[in-house]
Protein backbone atom coordinates (compact mmCIF):
# COMPACT_ATOMS: atom_id res chain seq x y z
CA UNK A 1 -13.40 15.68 -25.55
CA UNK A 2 -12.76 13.16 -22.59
CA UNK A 3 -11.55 14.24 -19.00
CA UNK A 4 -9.81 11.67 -16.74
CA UNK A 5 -12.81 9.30 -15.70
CA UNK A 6 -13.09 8.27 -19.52
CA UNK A 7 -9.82 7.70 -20.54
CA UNK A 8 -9.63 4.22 -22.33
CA UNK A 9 -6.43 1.74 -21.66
CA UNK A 10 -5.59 2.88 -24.92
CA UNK A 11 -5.93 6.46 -24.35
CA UNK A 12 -3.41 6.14 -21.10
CA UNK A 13 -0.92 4.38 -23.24
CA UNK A 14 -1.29 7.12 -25.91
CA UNK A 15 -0.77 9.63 -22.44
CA UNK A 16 2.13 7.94 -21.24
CA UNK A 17 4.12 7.15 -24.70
CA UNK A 18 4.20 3.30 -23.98
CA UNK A 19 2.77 -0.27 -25.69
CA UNK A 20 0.83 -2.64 -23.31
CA UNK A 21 4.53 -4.63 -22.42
CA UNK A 22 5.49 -2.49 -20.41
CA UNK A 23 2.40 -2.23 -18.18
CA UNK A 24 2.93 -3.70 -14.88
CA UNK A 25 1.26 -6.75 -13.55
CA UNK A 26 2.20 -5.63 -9.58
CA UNK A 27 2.20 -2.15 -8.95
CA UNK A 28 3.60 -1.81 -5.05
CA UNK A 29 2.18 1.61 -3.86
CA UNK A 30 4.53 3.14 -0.66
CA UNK A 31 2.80 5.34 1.78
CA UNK A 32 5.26 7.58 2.88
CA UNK A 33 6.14 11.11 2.40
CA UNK A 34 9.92 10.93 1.47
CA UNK A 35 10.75 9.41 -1.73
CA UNK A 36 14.02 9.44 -3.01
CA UNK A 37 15.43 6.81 -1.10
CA UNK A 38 12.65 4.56 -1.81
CA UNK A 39 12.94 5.72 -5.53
CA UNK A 40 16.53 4.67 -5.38
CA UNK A 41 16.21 1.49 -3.46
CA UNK A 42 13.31 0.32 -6.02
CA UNK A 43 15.72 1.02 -8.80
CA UNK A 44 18.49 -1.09 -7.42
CA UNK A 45 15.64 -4.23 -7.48
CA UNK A 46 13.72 -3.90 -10.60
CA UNK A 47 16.12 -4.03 -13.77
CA UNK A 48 15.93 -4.46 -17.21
CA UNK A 49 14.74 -1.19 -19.48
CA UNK A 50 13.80 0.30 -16.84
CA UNK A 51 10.62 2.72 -17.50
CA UNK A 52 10.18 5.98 -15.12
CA UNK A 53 6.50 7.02 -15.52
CA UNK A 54 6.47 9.92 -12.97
CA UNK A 55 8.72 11.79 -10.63
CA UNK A 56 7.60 8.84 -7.90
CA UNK A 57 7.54 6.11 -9.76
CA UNK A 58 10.01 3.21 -11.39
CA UNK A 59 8.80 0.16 -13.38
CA UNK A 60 11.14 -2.89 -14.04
CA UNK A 61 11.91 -6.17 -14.31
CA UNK A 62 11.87 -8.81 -11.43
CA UNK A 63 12.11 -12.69 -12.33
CA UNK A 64 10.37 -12.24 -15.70
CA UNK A 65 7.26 -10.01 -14.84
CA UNK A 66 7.19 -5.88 -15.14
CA UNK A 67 6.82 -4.42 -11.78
CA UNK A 68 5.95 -0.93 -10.41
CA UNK A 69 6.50 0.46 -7.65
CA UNK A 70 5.61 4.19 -6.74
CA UNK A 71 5.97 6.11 -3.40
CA UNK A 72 2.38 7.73 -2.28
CA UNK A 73 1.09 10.08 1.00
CA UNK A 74 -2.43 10.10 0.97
CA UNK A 75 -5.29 8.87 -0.78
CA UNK A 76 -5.18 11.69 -3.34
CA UNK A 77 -2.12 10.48 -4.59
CA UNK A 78 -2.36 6.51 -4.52
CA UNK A 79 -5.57 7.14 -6.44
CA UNK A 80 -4.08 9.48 -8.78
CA UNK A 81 -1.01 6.55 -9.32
CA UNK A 82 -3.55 3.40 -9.45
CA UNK A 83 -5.61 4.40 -11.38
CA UNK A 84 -4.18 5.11 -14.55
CA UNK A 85 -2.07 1.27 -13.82
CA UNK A 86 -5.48 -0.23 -13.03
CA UNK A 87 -7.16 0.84 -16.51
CA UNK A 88 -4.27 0.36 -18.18
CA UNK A 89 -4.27 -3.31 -17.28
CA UNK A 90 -1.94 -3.78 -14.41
CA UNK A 91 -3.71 -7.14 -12.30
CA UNK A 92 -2.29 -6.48 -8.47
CA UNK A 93 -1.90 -3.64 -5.94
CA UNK A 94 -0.02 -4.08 -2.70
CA UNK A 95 0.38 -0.92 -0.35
CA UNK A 96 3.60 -0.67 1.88
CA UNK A 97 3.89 1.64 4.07
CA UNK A 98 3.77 2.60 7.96
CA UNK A 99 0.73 1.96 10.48
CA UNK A 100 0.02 4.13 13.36
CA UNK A 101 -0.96 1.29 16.42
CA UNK A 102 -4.16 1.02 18.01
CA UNK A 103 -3.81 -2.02 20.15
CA UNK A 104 -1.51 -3.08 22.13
CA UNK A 105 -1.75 -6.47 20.15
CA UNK A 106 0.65 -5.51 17.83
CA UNK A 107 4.52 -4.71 18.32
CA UNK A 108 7.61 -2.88 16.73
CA UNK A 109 8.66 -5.58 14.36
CA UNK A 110 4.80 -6.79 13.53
CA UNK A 111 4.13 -7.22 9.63
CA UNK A 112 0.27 -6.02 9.61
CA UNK A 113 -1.13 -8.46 6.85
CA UNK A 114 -4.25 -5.43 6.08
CA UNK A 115 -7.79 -7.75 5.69
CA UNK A 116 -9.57 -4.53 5.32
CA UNK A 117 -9.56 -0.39 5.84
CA UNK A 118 -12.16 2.06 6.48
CA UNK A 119 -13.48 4.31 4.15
CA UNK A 120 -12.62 7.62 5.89
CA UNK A 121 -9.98 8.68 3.80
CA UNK A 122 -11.75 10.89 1.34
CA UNK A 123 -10.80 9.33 -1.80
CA UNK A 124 -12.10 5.16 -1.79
CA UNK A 125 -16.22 6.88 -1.72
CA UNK A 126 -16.10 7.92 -5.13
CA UNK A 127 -14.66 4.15 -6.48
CA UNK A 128 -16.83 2.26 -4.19
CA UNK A 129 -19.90 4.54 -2.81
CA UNK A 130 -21.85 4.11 -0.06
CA UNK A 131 -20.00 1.33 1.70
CA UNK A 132 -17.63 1.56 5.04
CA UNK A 133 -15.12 -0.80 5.10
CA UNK A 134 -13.51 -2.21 2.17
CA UNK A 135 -11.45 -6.13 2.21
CA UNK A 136 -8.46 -7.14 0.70
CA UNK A 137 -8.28 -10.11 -1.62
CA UNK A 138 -8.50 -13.01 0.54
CA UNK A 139 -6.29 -15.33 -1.16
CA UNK A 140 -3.31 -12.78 -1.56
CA UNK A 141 -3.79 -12.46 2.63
CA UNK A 142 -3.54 -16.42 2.48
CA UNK A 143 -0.41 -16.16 0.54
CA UNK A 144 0.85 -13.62 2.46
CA UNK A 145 0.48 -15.32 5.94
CA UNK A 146 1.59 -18.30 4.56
CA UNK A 147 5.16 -16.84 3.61
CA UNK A 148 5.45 -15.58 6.84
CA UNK A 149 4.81 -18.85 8.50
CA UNK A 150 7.15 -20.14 6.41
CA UNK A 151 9.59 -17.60 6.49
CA UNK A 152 9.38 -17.04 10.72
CA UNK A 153 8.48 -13.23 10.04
CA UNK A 154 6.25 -11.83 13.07
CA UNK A 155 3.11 -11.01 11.70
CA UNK A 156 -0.09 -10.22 12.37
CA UNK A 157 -3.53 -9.66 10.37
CA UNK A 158 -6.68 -7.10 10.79
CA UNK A 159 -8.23 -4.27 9.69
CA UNK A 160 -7.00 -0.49 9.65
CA UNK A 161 -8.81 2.95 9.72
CA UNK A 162 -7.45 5.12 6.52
CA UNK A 163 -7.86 8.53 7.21
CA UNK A 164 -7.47 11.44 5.02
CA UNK A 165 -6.32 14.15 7.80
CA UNK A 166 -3.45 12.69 10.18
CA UNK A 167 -2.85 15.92 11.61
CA UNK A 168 -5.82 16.28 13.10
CA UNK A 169 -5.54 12.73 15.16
CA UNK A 170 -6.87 13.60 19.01
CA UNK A 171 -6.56 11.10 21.84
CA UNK A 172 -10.27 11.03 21.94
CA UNK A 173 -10.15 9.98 18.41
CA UNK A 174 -7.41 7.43 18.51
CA UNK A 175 -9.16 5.68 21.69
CA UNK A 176 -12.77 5.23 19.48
CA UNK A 177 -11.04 3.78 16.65
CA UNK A 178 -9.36 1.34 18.86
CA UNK A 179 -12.64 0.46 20.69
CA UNK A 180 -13.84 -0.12 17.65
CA UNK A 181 -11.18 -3.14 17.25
CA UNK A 182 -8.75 -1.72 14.37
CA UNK A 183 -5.61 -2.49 14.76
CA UNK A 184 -4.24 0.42 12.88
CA UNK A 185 -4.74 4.01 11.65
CA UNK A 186 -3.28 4.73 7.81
CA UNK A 187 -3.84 7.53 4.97
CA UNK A 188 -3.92 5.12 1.60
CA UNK A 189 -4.39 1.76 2.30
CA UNK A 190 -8.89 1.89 2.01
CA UNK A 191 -8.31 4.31 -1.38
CA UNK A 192 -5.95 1.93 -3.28
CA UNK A 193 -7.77 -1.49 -2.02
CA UNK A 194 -11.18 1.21 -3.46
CA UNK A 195 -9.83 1.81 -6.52
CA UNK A 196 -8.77 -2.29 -7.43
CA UNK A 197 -12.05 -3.51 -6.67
CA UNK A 198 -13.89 -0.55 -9.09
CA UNK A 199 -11.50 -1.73 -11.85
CA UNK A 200 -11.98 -5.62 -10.47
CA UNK A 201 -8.38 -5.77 -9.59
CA UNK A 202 -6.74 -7.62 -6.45
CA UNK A 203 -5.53 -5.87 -3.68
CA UNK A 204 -4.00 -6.21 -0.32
CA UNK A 205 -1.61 -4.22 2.39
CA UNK A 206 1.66 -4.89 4.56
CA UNK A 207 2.12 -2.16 6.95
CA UNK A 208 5.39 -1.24 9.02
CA UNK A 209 4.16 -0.12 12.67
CA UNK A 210 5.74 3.36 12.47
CA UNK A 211 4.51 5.08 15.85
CA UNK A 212 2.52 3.13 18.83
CA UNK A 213 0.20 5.80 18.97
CA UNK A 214 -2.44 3.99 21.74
CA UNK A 215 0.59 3.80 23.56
CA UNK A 216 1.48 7.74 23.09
CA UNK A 217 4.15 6.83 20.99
CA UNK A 218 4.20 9.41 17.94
CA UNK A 219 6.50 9.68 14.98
CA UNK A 220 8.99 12.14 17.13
CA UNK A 221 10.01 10.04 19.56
CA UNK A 222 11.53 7.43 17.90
CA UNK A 223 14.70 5.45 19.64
CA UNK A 224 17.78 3.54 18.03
CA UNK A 225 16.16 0.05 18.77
CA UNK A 226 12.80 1.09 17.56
CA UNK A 227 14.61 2.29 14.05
CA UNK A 228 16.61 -0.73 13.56
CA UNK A 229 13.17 -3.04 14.33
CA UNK A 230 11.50 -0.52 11.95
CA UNK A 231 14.12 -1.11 8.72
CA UNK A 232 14.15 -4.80 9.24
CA UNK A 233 10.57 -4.81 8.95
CA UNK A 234 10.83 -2.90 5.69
CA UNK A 235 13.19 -5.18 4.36
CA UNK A 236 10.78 -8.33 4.93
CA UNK A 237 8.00 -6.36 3.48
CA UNK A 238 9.78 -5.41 0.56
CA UNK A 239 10.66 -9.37 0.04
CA UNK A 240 7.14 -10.24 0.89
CA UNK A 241 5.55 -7.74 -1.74
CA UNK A 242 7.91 -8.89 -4.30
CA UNK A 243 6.95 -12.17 -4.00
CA UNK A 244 3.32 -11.66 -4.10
CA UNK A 245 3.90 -10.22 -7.25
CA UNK A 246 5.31 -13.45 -8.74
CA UNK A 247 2.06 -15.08 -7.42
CA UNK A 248 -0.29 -16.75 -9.44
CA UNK A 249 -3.53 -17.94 -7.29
């Protein structure tokens, strides 16, 4: 009898009641803990047959290719979600989602192109074991900063700290991590970039500076301007992701 770990593509196909078409090439992974409106907003973009895996999760159409997109919080979850895609043969990950800041390099408004995450989210060690930071693929970072340029979308690039605990974030804490030269602190980011490279997938991350946390910013005292410069942001990043998925390097 197999448990999870040696489930065959075939077997998750068997699982899920689905033939290999309607596997996903892109599977966009949303950190964030409410998920109906992302459900709903992801529904209005993908079309054609559409194909609803699990409560947090829609796959579709867009310009030809099948693309997923599920809404995550925490590593537990975007490994639970990418894995199954990742054996069953889908080719790119790309995790949305919100940043808390850790230098005052980056702004309200800032795409963070992710180049790589720490390991301290409980989840990437058992994909990828004994190693601290883990990279995004290079060439989707590329791609991605190009279509910024291009596009005249602030960004910026750098690494992130993915934690498994946000609740437990100190002061003390949050000043090490940015001495240490991240730019960002997350909760998924390090697990699904962990769990591409264990099934030799690509991987990379766009994050949405939620809460300016160096600054003492938290996700409670929010203002009208910072909201409005948070959605737009979310709107480029959803454009952005989608076209990385059409991407062929």
């Amino acid at each position: 009898m197999k448990l999870y770990g040696d489930f065959t593509k075939e077997d998750w196909l068997e699982v899920l009641e689905i033939n290999e078409a309607a596997v996903p090439s892109t599977l966009i992974l949303h950190g964030q803990w409410d998920h109906e409106e992302n459900l709903s907003l992801w529904k209005e973009k993908l079309t054609n047959d559409q194909w609803i895996p699990s409560w947090n999760t829609v796959v579709g159409k867009h310009e030809g290719e099948q693309v997923g997109f599920s809404n995550v919080f925490g590593g537990p979850i975007a490994a639970a979600i990418a894995h199954r895609f990742a054996v069953m043969g889908t080719r790119t990950f790309i995790q949305t989602g919100y940043f808390g800041g850790l230098s005052h390099d980056v702004d309200y408004g800032d795409i963070l192109i992710v180049t790589g995450a720490v390991m301290d989210d409980g989840v990437s060690q058992w994909y990828v074991p004994d190693q601290r930071m883990i990279d995004a693929d290079q060439t989707f970072v590329q791609e991605a900063v190009r279509y910024c340029k291009e596009k005249g979308y602030r960004y910026t690039t750098g690494t992130v700290y993915s934690t498994g605990a946000i609740m437990v974030e100190t002061q003390e804490m949050v000043q090490e991590w940015a001495k240490e030269g991240y730019l960002g602190v997350d909760m998924e980011t390090a697990t699904t970039f962990a769990v591409a490279r264990k099934f030799n997938k690509s991987a990379v991350g766009l994050l949405n500076l939620s809460d300016h946390i160096i600054k003492g910013d938290t996700f409670y005292n929010s203002d009208d301007q910072r909201d409005i410069s948070e959605e737009q942001t979310d709107q480029r990043i959803r454009e952005l992701a989608l076209h990385l998925s059409s991407y062929q390097p």
